[in-house]
Protein backbone atom coordinates (compact mmCIF):
# COMPACT_ATOMS: atom_id res chain seq x y z
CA UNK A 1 0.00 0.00 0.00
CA UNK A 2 2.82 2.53 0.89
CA UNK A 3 4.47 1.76 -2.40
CA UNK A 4 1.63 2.66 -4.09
CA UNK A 5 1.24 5.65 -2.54
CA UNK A 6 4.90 6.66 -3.05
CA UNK A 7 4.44 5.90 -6.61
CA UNK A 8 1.33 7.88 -6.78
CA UNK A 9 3.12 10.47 -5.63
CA UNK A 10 5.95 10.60 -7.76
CA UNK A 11 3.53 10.57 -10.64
CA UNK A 12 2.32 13.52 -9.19
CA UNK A 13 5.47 15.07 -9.34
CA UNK A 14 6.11 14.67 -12.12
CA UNK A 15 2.82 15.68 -13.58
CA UNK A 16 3.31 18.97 -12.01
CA UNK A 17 6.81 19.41 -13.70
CA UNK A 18 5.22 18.67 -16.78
CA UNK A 19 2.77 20.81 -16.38
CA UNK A 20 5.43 23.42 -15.85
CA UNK A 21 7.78 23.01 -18.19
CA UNK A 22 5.08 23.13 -20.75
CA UNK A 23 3.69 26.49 -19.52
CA UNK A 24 7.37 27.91 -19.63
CA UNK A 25 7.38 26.24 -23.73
CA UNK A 26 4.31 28.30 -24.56
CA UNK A 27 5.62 31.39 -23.21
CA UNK A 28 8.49 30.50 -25.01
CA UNK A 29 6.60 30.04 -27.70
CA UNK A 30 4.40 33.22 -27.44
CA UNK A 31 7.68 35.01 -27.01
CA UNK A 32 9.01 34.14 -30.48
CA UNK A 33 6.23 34.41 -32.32
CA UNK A 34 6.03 38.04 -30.72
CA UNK A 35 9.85 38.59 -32.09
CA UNK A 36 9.08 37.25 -35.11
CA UNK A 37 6.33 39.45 -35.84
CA UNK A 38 8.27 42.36 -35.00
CA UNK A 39 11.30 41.19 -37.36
CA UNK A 40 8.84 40.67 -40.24
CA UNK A 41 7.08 44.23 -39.60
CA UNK A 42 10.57 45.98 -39.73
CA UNK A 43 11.39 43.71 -43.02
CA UNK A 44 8.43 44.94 -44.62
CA UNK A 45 9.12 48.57 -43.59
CA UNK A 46 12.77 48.05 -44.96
CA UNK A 47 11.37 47.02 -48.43
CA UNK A 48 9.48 49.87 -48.41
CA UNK A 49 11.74 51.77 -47.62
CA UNK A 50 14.27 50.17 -50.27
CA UNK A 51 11.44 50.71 -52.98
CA UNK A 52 11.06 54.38 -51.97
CA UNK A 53 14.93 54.95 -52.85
CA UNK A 54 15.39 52.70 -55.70
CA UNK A 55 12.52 54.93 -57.02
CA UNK A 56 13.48 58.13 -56.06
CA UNK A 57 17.61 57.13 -57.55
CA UNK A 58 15.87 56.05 -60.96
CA UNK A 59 14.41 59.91 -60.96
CA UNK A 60 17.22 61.54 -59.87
CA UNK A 61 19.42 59.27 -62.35
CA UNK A 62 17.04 60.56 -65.46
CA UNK A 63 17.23 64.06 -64.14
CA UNK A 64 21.06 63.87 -64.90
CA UNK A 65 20.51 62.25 -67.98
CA UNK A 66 18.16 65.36 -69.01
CA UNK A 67 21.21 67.97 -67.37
CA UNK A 68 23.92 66.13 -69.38
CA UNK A 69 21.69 66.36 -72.57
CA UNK A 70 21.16 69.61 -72.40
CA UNK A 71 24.79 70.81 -71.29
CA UNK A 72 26.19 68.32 -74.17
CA UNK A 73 23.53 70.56 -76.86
């Protein structure tokens, strides 16, 4: 009977780790799916931003295309 009760308790145990250790892999969990929604947000902002210049280089580029044209006239 004792042994039974000594082995109900160390199932106990370790449900209670268990228990634990997955509540600290979901917050884990929730913590990196946090960071990688952050990282993703500042990728897209980077591509915009990266569109914005190559745009705003091909403009300036044709504007010294026009200059040259004109000073070469």
């Amino acid at each position: 009977m004792s042994d039974n009760l000594d082995l109900i308790n160390e199932y106990k145990d370790q449900v209670r780790i268990l228990k634990n250790q997955i509540n600290e892999l979901e917050d884990a969990s929730k913590s990196k799916d946090s960071a990688n929604k952050r990282c993703l947000q500042k990728l897209e902002h980077s591509q915009q931003d990266l569109e914005q210049a190559n745009k705003k280089i091909t403009e300036l580029e044709d504007q010294v295309q026009k200059l040259t044209k004109k000073e070469n006239e």
